[in-house]
C-alpha atoms as a PDB file:
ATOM      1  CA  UNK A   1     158.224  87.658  97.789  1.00  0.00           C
ATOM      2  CA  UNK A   2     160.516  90.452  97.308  1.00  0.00           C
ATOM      3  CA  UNK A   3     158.565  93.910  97.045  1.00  0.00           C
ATOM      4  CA  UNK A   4     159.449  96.038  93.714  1.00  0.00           C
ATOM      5  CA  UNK A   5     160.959  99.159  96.155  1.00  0.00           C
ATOM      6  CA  UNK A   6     163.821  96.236  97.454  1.00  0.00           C
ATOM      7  CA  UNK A   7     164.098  94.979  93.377  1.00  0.00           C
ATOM      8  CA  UNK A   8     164.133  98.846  92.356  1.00  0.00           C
ATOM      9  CA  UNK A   9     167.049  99.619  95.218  1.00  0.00           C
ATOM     10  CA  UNK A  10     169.003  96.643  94.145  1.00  0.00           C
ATOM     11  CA  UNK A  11     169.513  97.395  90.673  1.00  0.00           C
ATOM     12  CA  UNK A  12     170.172 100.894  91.890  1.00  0.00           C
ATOM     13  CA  UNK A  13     173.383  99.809  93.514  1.00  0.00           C
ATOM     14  CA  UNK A  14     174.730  97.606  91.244  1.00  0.00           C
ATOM     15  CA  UNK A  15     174.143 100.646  88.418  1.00  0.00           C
ATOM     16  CA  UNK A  16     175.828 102.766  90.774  1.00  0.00           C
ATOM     17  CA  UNK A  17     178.923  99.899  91.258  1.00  0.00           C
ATOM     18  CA  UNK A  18     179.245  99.709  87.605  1.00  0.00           C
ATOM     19  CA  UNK A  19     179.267 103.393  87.182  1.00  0.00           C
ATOM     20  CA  UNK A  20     182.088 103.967  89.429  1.00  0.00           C
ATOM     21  CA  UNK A  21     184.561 100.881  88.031  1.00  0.00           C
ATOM     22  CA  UNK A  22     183.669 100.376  84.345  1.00  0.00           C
ATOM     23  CA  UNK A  23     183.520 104.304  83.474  1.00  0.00           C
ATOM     24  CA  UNK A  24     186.674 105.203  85.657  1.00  0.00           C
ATOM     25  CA  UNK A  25     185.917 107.467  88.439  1.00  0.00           C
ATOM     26  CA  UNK A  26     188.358 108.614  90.853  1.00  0.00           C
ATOM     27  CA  UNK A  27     186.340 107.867  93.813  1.00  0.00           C
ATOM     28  CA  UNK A  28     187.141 103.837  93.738  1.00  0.00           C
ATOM     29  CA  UNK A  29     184.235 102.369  95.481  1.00  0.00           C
ATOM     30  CA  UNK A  30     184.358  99.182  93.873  1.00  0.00           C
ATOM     31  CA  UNK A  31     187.906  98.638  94.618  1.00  0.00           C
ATOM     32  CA  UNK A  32     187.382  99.352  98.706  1.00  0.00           C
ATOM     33  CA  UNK A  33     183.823  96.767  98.101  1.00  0.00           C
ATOM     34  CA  UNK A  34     185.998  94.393  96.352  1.00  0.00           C
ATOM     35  CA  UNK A  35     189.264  94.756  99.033  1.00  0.00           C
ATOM     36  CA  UNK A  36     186.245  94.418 102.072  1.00  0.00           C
ATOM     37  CA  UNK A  37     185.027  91.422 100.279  1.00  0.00           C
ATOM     38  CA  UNK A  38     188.294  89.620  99.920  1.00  0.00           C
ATOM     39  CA  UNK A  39     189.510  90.982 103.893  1.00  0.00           C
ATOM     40  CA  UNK A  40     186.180  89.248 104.690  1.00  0.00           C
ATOM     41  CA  UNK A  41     186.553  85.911 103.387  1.00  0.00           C
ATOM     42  CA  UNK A  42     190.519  85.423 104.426  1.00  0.00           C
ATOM     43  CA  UNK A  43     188.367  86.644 108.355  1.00  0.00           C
ATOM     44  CA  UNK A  44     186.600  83.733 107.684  1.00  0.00           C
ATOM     45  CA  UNK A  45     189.259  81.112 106.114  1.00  0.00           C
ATOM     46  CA  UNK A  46     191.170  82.427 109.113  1.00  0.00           C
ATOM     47  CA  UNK A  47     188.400  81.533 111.363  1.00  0.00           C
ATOM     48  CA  UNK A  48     187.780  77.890 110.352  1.00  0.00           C
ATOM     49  CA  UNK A  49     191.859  77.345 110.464  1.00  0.00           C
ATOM     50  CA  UNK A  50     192.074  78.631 114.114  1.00  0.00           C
ATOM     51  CA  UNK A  51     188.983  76.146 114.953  1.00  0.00           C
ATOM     52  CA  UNK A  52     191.267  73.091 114.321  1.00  0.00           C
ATOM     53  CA  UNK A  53     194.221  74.843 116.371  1.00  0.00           C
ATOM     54  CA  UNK A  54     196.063  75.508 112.724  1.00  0.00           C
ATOM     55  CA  UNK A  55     196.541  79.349 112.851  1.00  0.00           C
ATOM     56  CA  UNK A  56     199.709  79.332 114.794  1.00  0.00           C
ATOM     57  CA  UNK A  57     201.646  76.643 112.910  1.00  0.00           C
ATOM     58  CA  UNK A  58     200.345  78.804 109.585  1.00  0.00           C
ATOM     59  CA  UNK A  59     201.465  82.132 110.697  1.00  0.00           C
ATOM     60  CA  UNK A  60     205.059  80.768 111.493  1.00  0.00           C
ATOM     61  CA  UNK A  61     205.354  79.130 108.015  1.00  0.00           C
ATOM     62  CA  UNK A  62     204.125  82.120 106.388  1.00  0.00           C
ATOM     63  CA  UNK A  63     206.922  83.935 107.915  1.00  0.00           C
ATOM     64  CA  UNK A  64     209.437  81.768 107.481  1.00  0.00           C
ATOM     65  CA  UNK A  65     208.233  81.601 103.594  1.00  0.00           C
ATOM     66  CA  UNK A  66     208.283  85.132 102.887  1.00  0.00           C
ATOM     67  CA  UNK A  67     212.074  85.311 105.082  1.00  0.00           C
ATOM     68  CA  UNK A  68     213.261  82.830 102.373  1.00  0.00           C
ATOM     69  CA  UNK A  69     211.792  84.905  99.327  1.00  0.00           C
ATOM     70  CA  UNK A  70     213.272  87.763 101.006  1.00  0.00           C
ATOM     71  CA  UNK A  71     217.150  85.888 101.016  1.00  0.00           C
ATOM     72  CA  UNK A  72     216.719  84.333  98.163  1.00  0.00           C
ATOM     73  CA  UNK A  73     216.475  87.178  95.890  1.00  0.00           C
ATOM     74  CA  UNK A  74     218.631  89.229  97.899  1.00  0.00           C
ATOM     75  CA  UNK A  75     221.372  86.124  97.328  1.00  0.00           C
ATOM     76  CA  UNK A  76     220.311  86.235  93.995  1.00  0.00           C
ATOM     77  CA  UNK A  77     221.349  89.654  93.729  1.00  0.00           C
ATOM     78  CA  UNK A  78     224.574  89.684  95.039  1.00  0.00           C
ATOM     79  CA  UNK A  79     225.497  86.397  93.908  1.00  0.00           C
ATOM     80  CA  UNK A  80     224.634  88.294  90.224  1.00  0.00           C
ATOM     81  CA  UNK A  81     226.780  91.201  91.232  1.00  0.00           C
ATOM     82  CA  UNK A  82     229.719  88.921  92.101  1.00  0.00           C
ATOM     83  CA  UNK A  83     229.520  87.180  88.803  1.00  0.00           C
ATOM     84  CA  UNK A  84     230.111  90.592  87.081  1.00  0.00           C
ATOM     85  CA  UNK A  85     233.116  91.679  89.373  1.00  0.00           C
ATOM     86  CA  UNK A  86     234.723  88.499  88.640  1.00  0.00           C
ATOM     87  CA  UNK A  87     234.641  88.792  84.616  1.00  0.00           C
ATOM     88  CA  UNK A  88     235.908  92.513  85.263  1.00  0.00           C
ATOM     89  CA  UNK A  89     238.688  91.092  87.535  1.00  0.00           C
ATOM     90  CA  UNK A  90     239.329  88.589  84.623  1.00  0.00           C
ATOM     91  CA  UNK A  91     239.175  91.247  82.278  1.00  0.00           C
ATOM     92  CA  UNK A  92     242.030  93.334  84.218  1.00  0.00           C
ATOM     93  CA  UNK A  93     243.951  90.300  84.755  1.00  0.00           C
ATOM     94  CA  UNK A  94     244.193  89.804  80.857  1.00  0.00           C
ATOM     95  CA  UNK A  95     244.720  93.419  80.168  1.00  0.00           C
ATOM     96  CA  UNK A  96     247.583  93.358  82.824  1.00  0.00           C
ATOM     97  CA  UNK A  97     249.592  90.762  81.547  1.00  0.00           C
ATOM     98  CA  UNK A  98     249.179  91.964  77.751  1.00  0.00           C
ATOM     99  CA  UNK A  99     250.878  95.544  78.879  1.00  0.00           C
ATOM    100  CA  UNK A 100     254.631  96.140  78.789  1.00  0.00           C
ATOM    101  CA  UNK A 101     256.891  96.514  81.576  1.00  0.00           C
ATOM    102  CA  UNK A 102     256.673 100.376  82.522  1.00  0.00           C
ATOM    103  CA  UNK A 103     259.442 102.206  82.344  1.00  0.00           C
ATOM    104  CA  UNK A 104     261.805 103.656  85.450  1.00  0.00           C
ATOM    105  CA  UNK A 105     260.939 107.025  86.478  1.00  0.00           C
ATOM    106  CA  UNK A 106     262.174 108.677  89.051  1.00  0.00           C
ATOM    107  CA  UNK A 107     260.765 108.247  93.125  1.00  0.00           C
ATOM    108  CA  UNK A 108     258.183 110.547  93.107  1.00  0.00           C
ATOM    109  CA  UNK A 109     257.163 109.808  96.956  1.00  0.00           C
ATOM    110  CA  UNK A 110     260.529 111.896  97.766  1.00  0.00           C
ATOM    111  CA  UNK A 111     259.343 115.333  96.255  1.00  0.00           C
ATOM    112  CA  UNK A 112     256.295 114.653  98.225  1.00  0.00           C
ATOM    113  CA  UNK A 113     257.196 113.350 101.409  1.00  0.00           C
ATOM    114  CA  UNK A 114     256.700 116.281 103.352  1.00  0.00           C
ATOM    115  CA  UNK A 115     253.195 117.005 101.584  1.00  0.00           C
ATOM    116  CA  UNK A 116     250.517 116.938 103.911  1.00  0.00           C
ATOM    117  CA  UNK A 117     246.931 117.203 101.826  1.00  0.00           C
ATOM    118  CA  UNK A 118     243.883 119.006 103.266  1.00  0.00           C
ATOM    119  CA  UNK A 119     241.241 116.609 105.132  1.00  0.00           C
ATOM    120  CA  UNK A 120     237.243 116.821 104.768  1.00  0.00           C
ATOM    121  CA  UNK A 121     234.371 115.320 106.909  1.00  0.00           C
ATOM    122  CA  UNK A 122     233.133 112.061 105.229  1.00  0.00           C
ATOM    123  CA  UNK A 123     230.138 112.181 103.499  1.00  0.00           C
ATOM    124  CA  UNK A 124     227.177 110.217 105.049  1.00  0.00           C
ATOM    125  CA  UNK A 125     225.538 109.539 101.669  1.00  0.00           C
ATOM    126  CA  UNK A 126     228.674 107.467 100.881  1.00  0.00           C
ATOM    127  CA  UNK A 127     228.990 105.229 104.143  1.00  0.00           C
ATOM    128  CA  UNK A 128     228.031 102.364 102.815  1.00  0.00           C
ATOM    129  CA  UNK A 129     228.587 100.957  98.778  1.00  0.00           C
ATOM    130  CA  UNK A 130     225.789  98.826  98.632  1.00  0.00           C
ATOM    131  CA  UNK A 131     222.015  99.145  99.919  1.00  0.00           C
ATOM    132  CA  UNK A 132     219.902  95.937  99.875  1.00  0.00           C
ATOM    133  CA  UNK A 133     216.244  96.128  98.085  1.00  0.00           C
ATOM    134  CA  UNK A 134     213.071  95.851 100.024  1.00  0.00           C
ATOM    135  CA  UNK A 135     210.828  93.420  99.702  1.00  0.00           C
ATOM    136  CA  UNK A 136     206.763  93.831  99.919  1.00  0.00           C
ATOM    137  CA  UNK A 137     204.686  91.713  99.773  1.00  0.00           C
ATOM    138  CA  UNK A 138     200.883  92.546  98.848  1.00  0.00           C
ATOM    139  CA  UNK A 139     197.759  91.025  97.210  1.00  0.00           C
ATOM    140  CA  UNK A 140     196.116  90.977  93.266  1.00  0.00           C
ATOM    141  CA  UNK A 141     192.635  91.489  94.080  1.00  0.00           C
ATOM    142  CA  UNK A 142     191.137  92.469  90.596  1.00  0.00           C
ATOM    143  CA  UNK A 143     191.663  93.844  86.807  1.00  0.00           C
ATOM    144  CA  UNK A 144     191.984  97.338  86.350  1.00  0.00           C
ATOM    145  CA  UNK A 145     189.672  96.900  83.299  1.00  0.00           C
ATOM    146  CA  UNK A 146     187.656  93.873  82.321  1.00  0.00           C
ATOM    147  CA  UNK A 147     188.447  94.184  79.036  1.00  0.00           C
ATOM    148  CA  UNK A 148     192.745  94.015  80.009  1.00  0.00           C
ATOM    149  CA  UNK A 149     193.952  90.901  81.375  1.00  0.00           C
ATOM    150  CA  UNK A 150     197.468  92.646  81.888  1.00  0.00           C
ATOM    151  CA  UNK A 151     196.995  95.331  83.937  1.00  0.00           C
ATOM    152  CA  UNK A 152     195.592  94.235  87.737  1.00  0.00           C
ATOM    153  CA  UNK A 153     195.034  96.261  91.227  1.00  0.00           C
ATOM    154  CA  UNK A 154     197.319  95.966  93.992  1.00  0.00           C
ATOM    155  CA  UNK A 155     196.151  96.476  97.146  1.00  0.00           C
ATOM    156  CA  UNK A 156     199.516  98.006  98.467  1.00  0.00           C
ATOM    157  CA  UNK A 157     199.220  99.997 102.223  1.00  0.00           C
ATOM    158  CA  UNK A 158     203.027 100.950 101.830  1.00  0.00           C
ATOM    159  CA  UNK A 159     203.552 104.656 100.790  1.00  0.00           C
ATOM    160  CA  UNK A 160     205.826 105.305  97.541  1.00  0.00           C
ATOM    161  CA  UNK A 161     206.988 108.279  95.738  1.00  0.00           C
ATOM    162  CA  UNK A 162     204.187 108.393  92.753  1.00  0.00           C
ATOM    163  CA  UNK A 163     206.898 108.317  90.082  1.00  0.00           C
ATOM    164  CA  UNK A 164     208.427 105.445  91.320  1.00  0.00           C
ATOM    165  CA  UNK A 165     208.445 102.246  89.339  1.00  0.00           C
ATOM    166  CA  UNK A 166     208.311  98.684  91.014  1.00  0.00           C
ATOM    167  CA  UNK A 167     209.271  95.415  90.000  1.00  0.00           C
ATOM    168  CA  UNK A 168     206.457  92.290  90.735  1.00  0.00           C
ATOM    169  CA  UNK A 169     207.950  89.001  91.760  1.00  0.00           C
ATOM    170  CA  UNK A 170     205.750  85.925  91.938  1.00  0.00           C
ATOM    171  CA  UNK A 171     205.936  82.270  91.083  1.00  0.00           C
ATOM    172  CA  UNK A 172     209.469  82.503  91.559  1.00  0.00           C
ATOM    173  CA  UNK A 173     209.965  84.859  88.824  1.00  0.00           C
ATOM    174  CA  UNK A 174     209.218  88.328  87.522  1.00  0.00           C
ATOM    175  CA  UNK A 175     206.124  88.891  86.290  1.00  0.00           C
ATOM    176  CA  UNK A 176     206.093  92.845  85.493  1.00  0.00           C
ATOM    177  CA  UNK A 177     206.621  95.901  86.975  1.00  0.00           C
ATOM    178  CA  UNK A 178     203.718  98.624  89.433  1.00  0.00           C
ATOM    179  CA  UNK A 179     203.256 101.717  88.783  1.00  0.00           C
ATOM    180  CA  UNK A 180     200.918 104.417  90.829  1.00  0.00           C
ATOM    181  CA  UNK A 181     197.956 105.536  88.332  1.00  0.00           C
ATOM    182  CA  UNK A 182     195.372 107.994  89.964  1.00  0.00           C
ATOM    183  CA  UNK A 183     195.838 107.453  93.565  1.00  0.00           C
ATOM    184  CA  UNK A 184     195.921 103.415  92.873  1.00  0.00           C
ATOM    185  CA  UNK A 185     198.636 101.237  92.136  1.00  0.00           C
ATOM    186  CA  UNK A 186     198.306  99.205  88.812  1.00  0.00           C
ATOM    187  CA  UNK A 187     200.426  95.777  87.710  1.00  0.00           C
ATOM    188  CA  UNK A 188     201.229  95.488  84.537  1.00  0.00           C
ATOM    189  CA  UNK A 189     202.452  91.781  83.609  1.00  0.00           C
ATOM    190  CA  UNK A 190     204.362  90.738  80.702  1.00  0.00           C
ATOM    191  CA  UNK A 191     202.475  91.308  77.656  1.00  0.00           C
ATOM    192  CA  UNK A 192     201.225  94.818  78.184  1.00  0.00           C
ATOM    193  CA  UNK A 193     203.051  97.486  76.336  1.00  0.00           C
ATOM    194  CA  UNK A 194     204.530  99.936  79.258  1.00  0.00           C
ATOM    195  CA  UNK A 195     205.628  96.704  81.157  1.00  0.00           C
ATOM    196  CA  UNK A 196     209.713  96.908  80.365  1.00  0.00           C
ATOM    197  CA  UNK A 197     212.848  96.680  82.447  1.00  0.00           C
ATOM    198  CA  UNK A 198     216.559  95.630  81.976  1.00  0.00           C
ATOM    199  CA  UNK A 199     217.974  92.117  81.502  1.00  0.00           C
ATOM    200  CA  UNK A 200     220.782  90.412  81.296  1.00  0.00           C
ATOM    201  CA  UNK A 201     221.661  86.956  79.484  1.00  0.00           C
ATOM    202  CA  UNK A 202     224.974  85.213  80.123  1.00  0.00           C
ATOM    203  CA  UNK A 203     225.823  82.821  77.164  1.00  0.00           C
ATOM    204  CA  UNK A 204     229.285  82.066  76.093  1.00  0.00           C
ATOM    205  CA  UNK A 205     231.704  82.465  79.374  1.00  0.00           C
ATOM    206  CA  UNK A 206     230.029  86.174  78.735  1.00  0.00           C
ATOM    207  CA  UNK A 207     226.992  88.916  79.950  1.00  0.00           C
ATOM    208  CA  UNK A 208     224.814  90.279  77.333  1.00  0.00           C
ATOM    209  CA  UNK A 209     222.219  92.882  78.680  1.00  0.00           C
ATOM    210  CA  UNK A 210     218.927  94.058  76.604  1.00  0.00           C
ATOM    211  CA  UNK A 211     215.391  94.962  77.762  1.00  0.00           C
ATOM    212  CA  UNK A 212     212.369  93.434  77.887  1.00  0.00           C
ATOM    213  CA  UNK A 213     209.425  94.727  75.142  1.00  0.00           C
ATOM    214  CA  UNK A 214     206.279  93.262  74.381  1.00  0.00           C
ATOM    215  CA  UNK A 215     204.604  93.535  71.288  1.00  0.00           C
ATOM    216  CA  UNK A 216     201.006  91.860  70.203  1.00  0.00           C
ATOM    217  CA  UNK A 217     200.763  90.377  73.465  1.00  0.00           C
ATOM    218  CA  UNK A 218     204.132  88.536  73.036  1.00  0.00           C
ATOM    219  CA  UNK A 219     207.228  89.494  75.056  1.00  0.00           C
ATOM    220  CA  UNK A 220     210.651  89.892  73.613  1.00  0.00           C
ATOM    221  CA  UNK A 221     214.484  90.473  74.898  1.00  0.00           C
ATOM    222  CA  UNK A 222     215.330  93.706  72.444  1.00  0.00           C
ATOM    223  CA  UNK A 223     218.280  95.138  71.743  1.00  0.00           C
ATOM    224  CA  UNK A 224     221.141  92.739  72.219  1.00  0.00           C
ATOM    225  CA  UNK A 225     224.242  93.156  70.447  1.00  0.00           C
ATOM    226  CA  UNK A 226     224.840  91.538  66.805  1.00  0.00           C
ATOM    227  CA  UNK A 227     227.677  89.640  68.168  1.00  0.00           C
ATOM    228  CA  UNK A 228     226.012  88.203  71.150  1.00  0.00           C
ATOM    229  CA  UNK A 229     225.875  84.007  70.157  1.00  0.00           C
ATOM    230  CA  UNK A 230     221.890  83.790  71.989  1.00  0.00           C
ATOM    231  CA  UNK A 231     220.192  80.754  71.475  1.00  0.00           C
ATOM    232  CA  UNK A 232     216.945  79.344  72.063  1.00  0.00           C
ATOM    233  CA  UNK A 233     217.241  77.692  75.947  1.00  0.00           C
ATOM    234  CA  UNK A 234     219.181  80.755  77.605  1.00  0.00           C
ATOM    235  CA  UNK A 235     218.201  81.618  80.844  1.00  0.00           C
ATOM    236  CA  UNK A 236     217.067  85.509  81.283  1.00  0.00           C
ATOM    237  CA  UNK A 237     217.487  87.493  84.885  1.00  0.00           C
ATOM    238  CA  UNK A 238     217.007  90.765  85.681  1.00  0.00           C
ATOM    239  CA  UNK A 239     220.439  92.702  85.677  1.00  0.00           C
ATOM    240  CA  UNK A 240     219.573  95.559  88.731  1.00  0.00           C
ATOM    241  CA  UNK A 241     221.319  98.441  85.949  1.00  0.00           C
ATOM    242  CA  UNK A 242     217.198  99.894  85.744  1.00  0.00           C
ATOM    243  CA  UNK A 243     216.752 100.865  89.483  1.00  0.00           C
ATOM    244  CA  UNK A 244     213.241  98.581  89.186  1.00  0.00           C
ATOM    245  CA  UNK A 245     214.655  95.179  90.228  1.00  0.00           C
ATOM    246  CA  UNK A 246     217.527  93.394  92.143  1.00  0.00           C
ATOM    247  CA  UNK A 247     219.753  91.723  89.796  1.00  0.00           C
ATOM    248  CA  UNK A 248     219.642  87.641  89.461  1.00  0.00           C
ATOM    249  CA  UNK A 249     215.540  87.293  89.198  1.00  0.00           C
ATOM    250  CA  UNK A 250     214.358  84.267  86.872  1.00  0.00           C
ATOM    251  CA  UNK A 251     212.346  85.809  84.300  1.00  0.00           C
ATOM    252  CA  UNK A 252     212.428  83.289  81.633  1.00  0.00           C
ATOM    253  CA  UNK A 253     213.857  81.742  78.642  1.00  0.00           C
ATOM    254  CA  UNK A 254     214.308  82.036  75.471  1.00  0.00           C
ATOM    255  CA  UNK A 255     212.392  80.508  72.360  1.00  0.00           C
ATOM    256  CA  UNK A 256     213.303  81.946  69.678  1.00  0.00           C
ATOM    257  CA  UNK A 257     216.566  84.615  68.104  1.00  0.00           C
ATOM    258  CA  UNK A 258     215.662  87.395  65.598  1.00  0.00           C
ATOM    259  CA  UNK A 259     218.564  89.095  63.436  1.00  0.00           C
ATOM    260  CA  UNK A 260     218.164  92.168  62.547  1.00  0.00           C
ATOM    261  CA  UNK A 261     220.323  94.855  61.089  1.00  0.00           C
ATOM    262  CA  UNK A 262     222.170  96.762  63.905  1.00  0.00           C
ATOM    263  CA  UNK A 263     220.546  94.348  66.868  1.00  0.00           C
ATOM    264  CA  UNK A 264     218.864  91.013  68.407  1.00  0.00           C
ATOM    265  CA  UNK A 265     215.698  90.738  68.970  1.00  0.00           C
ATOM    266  CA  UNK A 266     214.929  87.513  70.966  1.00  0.00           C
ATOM    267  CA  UNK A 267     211.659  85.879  72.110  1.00  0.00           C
ATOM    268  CA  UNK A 268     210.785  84.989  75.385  1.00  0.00           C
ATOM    269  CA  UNK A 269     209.482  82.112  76.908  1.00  0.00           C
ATOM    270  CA  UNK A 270     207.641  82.546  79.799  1.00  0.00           C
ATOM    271  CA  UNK A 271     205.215  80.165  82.004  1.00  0.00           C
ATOM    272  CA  UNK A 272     201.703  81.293  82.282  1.00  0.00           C
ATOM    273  CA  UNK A 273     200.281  82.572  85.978  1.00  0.00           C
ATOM    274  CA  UNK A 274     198.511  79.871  88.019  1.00  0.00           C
ATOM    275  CA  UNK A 275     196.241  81.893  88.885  1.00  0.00           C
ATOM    276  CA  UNK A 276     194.920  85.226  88.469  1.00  0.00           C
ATOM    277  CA  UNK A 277     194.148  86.293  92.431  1.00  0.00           C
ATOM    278  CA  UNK A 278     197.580  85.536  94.323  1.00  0.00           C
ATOM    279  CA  UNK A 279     199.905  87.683  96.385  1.00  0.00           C
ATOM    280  CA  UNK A 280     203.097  89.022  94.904  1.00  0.00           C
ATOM    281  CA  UNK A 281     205.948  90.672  96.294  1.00  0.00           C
ATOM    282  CA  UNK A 282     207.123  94.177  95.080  1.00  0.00           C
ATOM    283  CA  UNK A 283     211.258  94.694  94.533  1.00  0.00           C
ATOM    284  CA  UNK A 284     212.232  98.551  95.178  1.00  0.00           C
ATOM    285  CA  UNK A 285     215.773  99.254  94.582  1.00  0.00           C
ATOM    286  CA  UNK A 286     217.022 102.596  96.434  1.00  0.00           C
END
């Protein structure tokens, strides 16, 4: 029988537990009972798998797994970036052979021959054009409240810079963007209001950019141009121009085209998450 001190202690703790998530104080023990709890049970997943001589053989694929997210979206990125440069070339090449013939001036390089201009040290910051994103990849372990199914607690060991914003990658697409919220870092998946980045649409030989809203729960592509010819079935990937993701991430479709008066407002169609614990990887653009 259990004596009424151990009953009496019991419900002590769990007040105390529920004081310290549901009413929001800063001291987080919940979230280091739930991270213990979760740390505990991959110990003992890890465990069993080692018992059958498994752990090795999981380990390498888990590497090689996460090396292949890492290329792929890094492809994905330049191979988005390319796509761009190549309409601009097309662009110039157009523009090029629409312009007249210029007309003969005189040899300039003669007046300046013996011109010698001044030199400077090259600047660092500028010796290379393009630096690649970094990938992390970290665990869902919770809602930040149980009454929000949109905003979830990432249990991220990485330091950032607390204003910096983070795109979320999982099931092959992007899922929303992490921010840092009183010393914890907080998910917020399509649906919730603050979640919004840039996109881009390609749809007749041509790139169409907007950004992604949500509204009621639903998320929407917003302002596209009047003239852009989207339709339902476009494919949506993030366009890089927001400094929160790589360009060339799958985000989604879309379902359905609004009109209004000076833009385009489309609808997005977007797969629901498998599952609600799962590890994603966070995209942070330099």
């Amino acid at each position: 029988m259990i004596s009424k001190r151990t009953v009496l202690i019991l419900v002590v703790l769990v007040c105390a537990l529920w004081v310290l998530d549901i009413r929001g104080s800063r001291s987080f023990v919940s979230d280091k009972v739930k991270i213990a709890f979760l740390n505990l049970k991959g110990a003992i997943v890890s465990a069993y798998q080692r018992h059958f001589d498994q752990a090795d053989t999981i380990a390498r694929y888990q590497r090689q797994l996460e090396a292949y997210q890492y290329l792929q979206f890094s492809y994905a990125d330049l191979d988005a970036r390319n796509q761009a440069l190549a309409l601009e070339v097309q662009d110039l090449a157009t523009l090029q052979a629409a312009t007249p013939a210029p007309i003969q001036t005189p040899d300039a390089m003669s007046l300046f021959s013996s011109y010698t201009p001044a030199t400077c040290a090259p600047d660092p910051k500028l010796s290379t054009l393009y630096a690649l994103p970094k990938f992390t990849l970290t665990r869902v372990y919770g809602f930040a409240q149980l009454n929000n199914t949109h905003e979830v607690l990432l249990d991220v060991q990485k330091p950032y810079p607390q204003d910096k914003i983070l795109g979320m990658v999982a099931f092959e697409r992007a899922i929303g963007i992490a921010v840092q919220k009183e010393g914890r870092f907080i998910g917020l998946l399509h649906g919730d209001a603050r979640a919004s980045y840039s996109v881009m649409i390609k749809s007749g030989g041509k790139v169409y950019y907007g950004f992604i809203t949500n509204q009621n729960f639903k998320t929407y592509v917003n302002f596209l141009p009047t003239y852009a010819p989207i339709k339902a079935g476009d494919t949506v990937l993030t366009s890089g121009l927001d400094g929160i993701f790589s360009a060339g991430i799958y985000v989604g479709t879309i379902a359905d085209v609004e009109n209004h008066y000076t833009y385009k407002k489309a609808l997005l169609n977007l797969e629901e998450l498998k599952s609600m614990l799962f590890y994603t990887i966070l995209v942070s653009v330099p």
